[in-house]
N, C-alpha and C. Protein backbone atom coordinates (compact mmCIF):
# COMPACT_ATOMS: atom_id res chain seq x y z
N UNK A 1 129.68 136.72 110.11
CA UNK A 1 128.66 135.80 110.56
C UNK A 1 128.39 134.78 109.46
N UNK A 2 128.23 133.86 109.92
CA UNK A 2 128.06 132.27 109.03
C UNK A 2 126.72 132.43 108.47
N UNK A 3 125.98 132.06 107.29
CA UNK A 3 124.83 131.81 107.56
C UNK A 3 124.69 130.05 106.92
N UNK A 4 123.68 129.61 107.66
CA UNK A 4 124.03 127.83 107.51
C UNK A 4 122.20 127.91 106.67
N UNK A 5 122.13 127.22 105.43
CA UNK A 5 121.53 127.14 104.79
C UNK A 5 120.46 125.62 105.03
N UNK A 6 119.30 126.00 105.41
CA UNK A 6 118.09 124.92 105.35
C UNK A 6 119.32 123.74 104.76
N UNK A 7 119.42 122.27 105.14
CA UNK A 7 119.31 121.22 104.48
C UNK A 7 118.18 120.73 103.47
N UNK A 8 118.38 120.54 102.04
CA UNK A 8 117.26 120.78 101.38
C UNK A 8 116.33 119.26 101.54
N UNK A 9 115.21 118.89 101.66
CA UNK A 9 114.43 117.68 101.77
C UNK A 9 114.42 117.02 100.24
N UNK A 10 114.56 115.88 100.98
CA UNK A 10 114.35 114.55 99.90
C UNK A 10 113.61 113.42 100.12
N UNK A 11 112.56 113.27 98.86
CA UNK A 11 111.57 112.37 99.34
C UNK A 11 111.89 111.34 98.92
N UNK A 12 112.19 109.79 99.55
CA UNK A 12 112.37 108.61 99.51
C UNK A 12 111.10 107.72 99.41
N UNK A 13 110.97 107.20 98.30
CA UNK A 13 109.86 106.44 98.01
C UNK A 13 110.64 104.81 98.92
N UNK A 14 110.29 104.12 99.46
CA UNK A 14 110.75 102.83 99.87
C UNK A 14 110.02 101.61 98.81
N UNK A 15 109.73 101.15 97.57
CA UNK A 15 109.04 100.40 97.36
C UNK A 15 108.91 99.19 98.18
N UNK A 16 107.55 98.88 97.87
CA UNK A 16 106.97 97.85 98.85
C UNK A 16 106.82 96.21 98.21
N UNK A 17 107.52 96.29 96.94
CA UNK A 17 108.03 95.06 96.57
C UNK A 17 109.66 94.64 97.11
N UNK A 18 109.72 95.64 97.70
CA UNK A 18 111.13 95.25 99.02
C UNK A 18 110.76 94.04 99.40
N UNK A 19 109.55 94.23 100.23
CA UNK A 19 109.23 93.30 101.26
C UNK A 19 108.88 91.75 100.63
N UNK A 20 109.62 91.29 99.59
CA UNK A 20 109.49 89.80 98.78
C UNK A 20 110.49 89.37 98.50
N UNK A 21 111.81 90.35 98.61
CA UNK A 21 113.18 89.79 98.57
C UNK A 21 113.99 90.08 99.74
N UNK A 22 114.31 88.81 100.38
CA UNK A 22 115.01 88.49 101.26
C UNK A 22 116.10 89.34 101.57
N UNK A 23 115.88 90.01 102.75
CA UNK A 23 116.73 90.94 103.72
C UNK A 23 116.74 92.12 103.03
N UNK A 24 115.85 92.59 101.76
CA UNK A 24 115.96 93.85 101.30
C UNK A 24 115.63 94.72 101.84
N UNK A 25 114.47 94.43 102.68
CA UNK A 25 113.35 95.61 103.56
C UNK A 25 114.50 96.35 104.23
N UNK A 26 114.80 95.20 105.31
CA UNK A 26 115.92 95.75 106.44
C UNK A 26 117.37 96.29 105.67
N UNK A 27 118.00 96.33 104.34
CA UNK A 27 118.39 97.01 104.11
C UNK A 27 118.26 97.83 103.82
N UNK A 28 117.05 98.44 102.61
CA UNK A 28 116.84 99.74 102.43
C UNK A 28 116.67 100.57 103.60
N UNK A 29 115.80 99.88 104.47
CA UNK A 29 115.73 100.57 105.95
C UNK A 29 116.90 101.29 106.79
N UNK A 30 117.55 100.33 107.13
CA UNK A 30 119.27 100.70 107.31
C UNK A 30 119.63 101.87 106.56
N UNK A 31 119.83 102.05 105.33
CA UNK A 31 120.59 102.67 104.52
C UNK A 31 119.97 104.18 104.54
N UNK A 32 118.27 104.07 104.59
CA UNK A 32 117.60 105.03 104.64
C UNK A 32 118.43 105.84 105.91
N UNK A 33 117.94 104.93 107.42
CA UNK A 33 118.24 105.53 108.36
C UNK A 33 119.46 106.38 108.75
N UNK A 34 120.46 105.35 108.07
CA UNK A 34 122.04 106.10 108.29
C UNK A 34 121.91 107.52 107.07
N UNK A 35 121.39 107.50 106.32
CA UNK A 35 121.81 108.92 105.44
C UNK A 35 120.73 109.70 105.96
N UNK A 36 119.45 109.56 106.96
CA UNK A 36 119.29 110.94 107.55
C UNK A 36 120.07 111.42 108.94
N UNK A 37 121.04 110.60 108.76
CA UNK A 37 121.97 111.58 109.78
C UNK A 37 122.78 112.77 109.44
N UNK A 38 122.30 112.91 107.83
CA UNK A 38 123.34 114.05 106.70
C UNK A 38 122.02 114.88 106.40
N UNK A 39 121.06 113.85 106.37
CA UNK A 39 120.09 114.72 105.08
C UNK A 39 118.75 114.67 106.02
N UNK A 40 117.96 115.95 105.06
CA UNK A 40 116.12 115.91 105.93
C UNK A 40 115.41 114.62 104.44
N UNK A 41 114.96 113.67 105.53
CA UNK A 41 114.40 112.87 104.71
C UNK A 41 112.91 112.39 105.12
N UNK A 42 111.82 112.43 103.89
CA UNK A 42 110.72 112.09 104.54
C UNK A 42 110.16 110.75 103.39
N UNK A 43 110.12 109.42 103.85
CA UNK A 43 109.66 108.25 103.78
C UNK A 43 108.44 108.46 103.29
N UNK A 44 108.37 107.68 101.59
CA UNK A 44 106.58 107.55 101.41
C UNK A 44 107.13 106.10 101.03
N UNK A 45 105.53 105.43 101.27
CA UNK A 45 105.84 104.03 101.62
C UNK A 45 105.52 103.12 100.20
N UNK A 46 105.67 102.54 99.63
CA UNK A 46 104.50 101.91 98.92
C UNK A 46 103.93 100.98 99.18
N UNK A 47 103.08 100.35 98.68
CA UNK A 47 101.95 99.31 98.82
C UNK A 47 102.35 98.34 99.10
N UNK A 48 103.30 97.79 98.65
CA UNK A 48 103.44 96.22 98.72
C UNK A 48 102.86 94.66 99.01
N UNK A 49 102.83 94.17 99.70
CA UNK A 49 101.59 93.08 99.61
C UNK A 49 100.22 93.59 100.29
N UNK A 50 100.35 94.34 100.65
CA UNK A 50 98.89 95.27 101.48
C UNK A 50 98.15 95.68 99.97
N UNK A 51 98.99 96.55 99.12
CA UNK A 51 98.36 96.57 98.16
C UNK A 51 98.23 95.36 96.67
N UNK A 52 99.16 94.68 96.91
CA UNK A 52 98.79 93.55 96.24
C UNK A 52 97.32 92.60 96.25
N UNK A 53 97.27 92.81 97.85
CA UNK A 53 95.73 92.33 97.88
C UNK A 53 94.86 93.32 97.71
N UNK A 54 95.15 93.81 97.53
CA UNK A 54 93.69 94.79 96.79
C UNK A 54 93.44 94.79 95.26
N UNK A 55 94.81 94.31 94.53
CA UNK A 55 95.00 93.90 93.25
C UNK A 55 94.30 92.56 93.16
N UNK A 56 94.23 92.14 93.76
CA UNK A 56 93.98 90.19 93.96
C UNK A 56 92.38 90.63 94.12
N UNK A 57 92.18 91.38 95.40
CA UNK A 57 90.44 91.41 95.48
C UNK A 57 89.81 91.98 94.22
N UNK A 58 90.53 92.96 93.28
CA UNK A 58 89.97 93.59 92.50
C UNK A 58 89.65 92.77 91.77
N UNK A 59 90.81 91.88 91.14
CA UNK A 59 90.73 90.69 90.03
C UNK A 59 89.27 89.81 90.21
N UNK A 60 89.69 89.42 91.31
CA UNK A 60 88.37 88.59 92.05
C UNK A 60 87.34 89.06 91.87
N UNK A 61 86.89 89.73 92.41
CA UNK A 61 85.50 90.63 92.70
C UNK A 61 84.81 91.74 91.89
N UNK A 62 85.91 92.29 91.87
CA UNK A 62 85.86 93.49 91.00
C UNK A 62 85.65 94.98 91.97
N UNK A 63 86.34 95.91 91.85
CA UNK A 63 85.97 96.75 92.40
C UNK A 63 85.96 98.44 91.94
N UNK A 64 84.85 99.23 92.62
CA UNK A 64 84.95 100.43 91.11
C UNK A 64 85.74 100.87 91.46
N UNK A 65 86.31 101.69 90.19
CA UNK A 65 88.23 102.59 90.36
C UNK A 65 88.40 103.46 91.68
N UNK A 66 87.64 103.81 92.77
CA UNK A 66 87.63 104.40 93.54
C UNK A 66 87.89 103.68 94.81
N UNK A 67 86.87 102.99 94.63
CA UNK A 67 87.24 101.86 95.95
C UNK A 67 88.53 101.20 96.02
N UNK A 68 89.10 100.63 94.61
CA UNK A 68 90.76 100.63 94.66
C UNK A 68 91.58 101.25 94.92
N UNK A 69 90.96 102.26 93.88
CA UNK A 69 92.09 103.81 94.82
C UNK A 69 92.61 104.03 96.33
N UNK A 70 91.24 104.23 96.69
CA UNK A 70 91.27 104.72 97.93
C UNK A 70 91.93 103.24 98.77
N UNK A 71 91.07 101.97 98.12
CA UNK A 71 92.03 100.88 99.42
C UNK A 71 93.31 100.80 98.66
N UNK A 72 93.98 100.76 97.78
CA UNK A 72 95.47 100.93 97.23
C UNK A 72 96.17 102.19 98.51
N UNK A 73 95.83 103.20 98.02
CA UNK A 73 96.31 104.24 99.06
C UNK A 73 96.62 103.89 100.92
N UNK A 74 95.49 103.19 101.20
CA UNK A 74 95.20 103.08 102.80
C UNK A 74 96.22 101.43 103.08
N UNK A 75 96.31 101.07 101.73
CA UNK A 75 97.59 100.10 102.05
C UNK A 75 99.16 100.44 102.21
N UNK A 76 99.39 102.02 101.29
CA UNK A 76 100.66 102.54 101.48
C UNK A 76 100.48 103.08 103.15
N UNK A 77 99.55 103.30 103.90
CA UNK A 77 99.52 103.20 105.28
C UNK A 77 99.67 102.45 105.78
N UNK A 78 99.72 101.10 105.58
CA UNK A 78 100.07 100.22 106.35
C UNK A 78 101.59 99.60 106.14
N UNK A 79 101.58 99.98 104.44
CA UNK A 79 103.24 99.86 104.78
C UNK A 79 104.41 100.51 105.59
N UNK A 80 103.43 101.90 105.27
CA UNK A 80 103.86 102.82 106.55
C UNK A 80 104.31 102.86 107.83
N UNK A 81 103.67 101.46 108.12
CA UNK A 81 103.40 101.69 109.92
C UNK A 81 104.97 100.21 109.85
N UNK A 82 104.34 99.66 109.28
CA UNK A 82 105.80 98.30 108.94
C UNK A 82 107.24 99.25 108.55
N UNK A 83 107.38 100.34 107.97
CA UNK A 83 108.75 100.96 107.84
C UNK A 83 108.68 101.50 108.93
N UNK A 84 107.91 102.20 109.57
CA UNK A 84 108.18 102.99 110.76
C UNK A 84 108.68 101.88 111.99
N UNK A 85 108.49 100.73 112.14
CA UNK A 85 108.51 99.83 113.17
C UNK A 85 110.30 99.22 112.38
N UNK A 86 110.59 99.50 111.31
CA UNK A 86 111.70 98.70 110.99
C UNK A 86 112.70 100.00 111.40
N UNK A 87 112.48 100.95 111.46
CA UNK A 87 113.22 102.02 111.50
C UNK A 87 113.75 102.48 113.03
N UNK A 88 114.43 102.29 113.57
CA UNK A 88 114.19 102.70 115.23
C UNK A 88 114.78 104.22 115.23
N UNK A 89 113.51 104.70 116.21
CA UNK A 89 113.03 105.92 116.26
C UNK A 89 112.74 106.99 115.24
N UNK A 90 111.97 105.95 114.22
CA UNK A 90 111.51 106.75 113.15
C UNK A 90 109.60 107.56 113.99
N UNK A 91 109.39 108.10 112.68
CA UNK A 91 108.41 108.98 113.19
C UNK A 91 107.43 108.65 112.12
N UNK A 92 105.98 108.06 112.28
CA UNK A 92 105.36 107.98 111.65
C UNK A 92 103.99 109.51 111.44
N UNK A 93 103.96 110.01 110.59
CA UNK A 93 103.33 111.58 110.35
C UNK A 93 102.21 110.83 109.29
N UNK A 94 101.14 111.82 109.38
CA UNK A 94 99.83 111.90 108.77
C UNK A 94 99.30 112.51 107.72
N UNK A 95 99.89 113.89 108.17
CA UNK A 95 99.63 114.81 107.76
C UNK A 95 100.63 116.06 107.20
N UNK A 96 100.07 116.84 105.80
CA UNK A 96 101.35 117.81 105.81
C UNK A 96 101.84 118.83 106.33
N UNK A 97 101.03 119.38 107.85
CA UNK A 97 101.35 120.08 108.39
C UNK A 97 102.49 119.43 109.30
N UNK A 98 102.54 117.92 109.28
CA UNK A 98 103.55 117.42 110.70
C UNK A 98 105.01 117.38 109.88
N UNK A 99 104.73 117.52 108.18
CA UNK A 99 105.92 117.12 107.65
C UNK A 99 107.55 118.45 108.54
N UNK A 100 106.48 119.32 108.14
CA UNK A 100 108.10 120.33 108.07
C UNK A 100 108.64 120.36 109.80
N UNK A 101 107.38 120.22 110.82
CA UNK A 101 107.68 119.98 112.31
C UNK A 101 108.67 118.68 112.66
N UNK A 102 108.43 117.52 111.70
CA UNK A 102 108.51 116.47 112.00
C UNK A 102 110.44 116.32 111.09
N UNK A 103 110.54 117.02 109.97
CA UNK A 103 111.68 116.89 109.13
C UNK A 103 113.17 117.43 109.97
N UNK A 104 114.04 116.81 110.53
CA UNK A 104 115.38 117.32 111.01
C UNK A 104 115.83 116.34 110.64
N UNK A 105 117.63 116.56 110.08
CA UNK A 105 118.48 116.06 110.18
C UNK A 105 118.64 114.94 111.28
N UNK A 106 119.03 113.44 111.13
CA UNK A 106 119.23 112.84 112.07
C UNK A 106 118.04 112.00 112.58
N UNK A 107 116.77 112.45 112.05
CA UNK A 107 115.18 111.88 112.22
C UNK A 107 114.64 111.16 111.29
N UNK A 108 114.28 110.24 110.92
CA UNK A 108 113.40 109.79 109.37
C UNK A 108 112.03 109.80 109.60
N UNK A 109 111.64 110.44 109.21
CA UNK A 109 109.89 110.49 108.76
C UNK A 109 109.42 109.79 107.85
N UNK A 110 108.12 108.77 108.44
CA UNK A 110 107.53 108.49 107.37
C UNK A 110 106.16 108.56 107.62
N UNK A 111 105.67 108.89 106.25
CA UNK A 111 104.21 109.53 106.05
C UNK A 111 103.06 108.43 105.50
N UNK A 112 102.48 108.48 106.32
CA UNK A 112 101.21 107.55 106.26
C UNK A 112 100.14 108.26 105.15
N UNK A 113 99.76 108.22 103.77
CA UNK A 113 99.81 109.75 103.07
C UNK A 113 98.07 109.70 102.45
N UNK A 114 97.29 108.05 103.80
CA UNK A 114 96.10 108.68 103.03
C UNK A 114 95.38 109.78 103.18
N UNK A 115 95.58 110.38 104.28
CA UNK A 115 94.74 111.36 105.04
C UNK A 115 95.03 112.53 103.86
N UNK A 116 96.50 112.99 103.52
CA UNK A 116 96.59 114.04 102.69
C UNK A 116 95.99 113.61 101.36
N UNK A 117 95.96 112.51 100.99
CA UNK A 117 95.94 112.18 99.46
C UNK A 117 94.31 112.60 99.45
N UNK A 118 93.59 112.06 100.41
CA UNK A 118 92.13 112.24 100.29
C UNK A 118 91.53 113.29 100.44
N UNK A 119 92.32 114.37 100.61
CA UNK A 119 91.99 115.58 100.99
C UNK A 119 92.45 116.30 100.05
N UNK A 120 93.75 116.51 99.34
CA UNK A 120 94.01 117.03 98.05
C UNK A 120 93.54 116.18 97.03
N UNK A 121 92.95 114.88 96.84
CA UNK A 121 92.44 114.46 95.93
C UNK A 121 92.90 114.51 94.22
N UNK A 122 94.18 114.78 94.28
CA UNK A 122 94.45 115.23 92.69
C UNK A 122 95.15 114.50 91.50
N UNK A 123 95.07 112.61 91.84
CA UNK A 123 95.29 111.47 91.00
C UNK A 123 94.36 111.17 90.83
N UNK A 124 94.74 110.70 89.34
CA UNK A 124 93.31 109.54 88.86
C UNK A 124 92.94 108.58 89.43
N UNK A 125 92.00 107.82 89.97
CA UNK A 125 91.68 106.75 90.37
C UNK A 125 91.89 105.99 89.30
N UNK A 126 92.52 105.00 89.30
CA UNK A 126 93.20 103.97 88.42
C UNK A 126 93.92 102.91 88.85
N UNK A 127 94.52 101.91 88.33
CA UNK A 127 95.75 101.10 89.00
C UNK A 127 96.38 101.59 87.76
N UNK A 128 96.81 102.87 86.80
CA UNK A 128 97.80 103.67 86.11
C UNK A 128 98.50 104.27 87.15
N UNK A 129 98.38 104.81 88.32
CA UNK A 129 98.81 105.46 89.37
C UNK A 129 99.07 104.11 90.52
N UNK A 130 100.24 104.74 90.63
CA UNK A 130 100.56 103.72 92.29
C UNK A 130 101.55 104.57 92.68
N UNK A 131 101.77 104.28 94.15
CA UNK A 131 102.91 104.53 95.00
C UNK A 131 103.90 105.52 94.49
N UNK A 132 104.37 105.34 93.38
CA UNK A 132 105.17 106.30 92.91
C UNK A 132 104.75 107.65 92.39
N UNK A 133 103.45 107.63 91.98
CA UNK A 133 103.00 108.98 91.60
C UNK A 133 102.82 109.28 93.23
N UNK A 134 102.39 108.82 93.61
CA UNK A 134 101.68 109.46 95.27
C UNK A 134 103.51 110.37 95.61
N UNK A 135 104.24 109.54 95.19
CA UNK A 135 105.54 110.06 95.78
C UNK A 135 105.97 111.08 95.23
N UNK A 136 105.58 111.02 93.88
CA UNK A 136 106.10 112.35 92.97
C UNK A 136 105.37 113.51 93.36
N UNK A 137 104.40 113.31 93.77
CA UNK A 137 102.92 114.21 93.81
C UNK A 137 103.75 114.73 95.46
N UNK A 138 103.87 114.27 96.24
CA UNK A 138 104.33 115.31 97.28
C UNK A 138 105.50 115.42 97.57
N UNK A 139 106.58 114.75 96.86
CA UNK A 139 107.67 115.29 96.57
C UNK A 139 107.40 117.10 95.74
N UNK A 140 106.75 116.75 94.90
CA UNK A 140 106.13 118.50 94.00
C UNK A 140 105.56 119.19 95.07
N UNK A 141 104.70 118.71 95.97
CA UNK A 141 103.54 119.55 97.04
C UNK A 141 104.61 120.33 98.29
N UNK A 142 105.89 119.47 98.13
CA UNK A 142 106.92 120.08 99.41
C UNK A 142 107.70 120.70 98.61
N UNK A 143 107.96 120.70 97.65
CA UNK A 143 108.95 121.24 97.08
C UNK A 143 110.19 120.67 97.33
N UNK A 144 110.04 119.48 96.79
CA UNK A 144 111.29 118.57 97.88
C UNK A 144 112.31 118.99 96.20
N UNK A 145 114.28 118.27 96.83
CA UNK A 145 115.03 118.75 96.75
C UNK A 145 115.58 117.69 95.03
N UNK A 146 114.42 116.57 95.29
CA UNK A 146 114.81 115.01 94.68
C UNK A 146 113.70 114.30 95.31
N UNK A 147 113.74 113.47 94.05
CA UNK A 147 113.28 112.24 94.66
C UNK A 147 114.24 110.97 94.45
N UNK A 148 114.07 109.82 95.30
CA UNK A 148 114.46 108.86 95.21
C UNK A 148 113.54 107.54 95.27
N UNK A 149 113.62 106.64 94.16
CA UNK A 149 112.74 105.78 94.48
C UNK A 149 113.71 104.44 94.65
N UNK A 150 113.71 103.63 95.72
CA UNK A 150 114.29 102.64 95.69
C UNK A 150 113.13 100.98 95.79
N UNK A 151 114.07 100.30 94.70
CA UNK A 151 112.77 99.47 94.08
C UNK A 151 113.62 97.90 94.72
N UNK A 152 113.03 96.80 94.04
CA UNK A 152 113.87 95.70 94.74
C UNK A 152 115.19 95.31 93.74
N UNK A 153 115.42 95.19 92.23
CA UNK A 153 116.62 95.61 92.23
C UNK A 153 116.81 96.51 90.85
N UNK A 154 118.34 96.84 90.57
CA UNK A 154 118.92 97.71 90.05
C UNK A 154 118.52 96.99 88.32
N UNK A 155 118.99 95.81 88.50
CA UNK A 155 119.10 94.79 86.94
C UNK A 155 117.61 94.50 86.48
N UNK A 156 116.54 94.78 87.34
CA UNK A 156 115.03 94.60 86.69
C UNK A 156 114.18 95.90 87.58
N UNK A 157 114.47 97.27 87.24
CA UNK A 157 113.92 98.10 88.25
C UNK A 157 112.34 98.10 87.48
N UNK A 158 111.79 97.86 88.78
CA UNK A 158 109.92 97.63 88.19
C UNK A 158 109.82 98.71 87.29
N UNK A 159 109.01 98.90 86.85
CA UNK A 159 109.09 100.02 85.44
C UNK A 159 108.27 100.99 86.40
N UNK A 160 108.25 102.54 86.06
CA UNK A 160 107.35 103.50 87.17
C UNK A 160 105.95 103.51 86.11
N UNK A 161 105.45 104.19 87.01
CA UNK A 161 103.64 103.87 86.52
C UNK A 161 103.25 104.46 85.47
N UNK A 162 102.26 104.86 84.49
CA UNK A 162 102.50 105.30 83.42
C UNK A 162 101.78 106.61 83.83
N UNK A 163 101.44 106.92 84.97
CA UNK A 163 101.04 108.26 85.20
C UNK A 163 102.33 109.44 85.90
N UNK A 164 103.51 108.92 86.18
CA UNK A 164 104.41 109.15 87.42
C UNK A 164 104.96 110.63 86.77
N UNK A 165 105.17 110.09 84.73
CA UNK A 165 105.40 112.01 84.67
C UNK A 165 104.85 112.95 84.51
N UNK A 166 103.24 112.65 84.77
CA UNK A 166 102.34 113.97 84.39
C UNK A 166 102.64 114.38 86.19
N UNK A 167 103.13 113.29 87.27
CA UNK A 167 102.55 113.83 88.91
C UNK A 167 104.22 114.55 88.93
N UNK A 168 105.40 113.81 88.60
CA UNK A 168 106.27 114.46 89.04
C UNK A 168 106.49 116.14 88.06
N UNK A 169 106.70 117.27 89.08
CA UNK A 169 106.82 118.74 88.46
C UNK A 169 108.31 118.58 87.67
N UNK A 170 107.92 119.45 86.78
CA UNK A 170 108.72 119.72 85.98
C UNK A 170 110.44 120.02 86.56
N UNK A 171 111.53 119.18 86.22
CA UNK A 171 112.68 120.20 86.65
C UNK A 171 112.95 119.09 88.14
N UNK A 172 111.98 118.58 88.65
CA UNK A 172 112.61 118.22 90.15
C UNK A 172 113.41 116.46 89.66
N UNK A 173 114.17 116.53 90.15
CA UNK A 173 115.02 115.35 89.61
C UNK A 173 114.76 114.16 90.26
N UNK A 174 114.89 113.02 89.61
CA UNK A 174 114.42 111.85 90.64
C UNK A 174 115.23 110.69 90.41
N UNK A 175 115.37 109.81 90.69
CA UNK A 175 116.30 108.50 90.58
C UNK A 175 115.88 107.20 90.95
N UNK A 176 116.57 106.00 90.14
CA UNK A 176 115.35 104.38 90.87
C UNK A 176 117.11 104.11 90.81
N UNK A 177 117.33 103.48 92.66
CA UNK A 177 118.04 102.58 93.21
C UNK A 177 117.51 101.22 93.79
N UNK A 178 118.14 100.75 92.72
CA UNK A 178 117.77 99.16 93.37
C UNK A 178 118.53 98.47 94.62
N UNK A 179 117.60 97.59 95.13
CA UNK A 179 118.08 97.45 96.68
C UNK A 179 119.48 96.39 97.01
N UNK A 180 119.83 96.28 95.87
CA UNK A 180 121.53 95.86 95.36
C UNK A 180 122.29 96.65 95.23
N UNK A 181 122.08 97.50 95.12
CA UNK A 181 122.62 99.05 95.16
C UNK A 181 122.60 100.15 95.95
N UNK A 182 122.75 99.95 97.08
CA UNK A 182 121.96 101.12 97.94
C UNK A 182 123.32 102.23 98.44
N UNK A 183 124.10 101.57 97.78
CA UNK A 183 125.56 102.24 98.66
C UNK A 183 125.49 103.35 97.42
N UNK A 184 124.64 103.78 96.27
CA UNK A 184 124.01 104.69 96.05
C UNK A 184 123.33 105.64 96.30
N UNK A 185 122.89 105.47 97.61
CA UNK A 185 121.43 106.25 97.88
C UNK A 185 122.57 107.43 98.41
N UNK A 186 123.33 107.95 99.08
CA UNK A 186 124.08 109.12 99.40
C UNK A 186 124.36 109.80 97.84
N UNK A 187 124.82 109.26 97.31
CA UNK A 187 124.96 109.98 95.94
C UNK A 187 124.18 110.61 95.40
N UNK A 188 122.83 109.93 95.49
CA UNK A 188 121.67 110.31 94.60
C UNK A 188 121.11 111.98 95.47
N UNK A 189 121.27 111.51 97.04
CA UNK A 189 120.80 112.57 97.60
C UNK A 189 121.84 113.41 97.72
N UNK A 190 122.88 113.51 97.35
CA UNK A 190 123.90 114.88 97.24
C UNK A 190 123.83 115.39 95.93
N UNK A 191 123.01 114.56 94.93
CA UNK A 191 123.40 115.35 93.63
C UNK A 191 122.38 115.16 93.09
């Protein structure tokens, strides 16, 4: 008798400074989509100009570290809902009970992650934390297999946040593919 072993999950950060260079979105998108036909993959989104303006209002106005937080976060939801619509027949999830229902081969999930973030509560409120800790942080919470963060490109990869290695756990491996590079992203998730 065979026994066929779980496909292990990998969390794909999509950065949301994609969405400023021309035709990157819809590639990372693409590239995402075709390698969960191999692999269980679950989509965290980042901020991108959703959270840029909250950077802009902060500057402006000013706002206390919480209120950024929390609207920084509720903008990786809305990038959320923009990857899920670029993705056809992706699955937009809430919550971490929908992750492991929602994770098969052949499906891409992506997680809208304020609901969990506000409920485990366990980043600093800061703009030291962005998108990428959120990704490291439940990449660790699933016990995912890797992470992958794909940024806009390979030759200037945005630098990760200065909180990203206290969130990512010890030992779990992670990688930045730039969106010039994506004929990478199978590699990264086989090894």
């Amino acid at each position: 008798m065979t026994v066929r072993l779980p496909v292990p999950l990998s969390v794909v950060k999509i950065g949301g400074g994609l969405a400023a260079v021309p035709g990157a979105l819809d590639r990372a998108c693409q590239a995402v989509r075709a390698a969960a036909s191999q692999h269980r993959i679950l989509v965290v989104p980042g901020g991108g100009p959703f959270a840029d303006a909250v950077r802009e209002f902060d500057r402006s106005f000013g706002l206390s570290p919480n209120a950024a937080h929390w609207m920084a976060i509720l903008a990786m939801d809305q990038y959320a809902h923009v990857l899920t619509e670029r993705m056809p027949g992706a699955l937009l999830i809430d919550s971490p009970g929908a992750v492991f229902e929602a994770l098969q081969p052949g499906y891409v999930s992506v997680l809208a992650p304020s609901r969990w973030m506000r409920s485990a509560d366990v980043l600093p409120h800061s703009w030291d934390v962005s998108s990428d800790s959120v990704a490291a942080f439940i990449a660790g919470a699933l016990d995912a297999a890797r992470l992958i963060l794909i940024k806009p490109s390979s030759s200037s990869p945005e630098p990760l946040d200065p909180y990203f290695a206290r969130a990512l756990p010890v030992g779990t491996p992670y990688s930045v593919i730039g969106c010039d590079r994506l004929e990478g992203l199978e590699e990264s998730l086989t090894g």
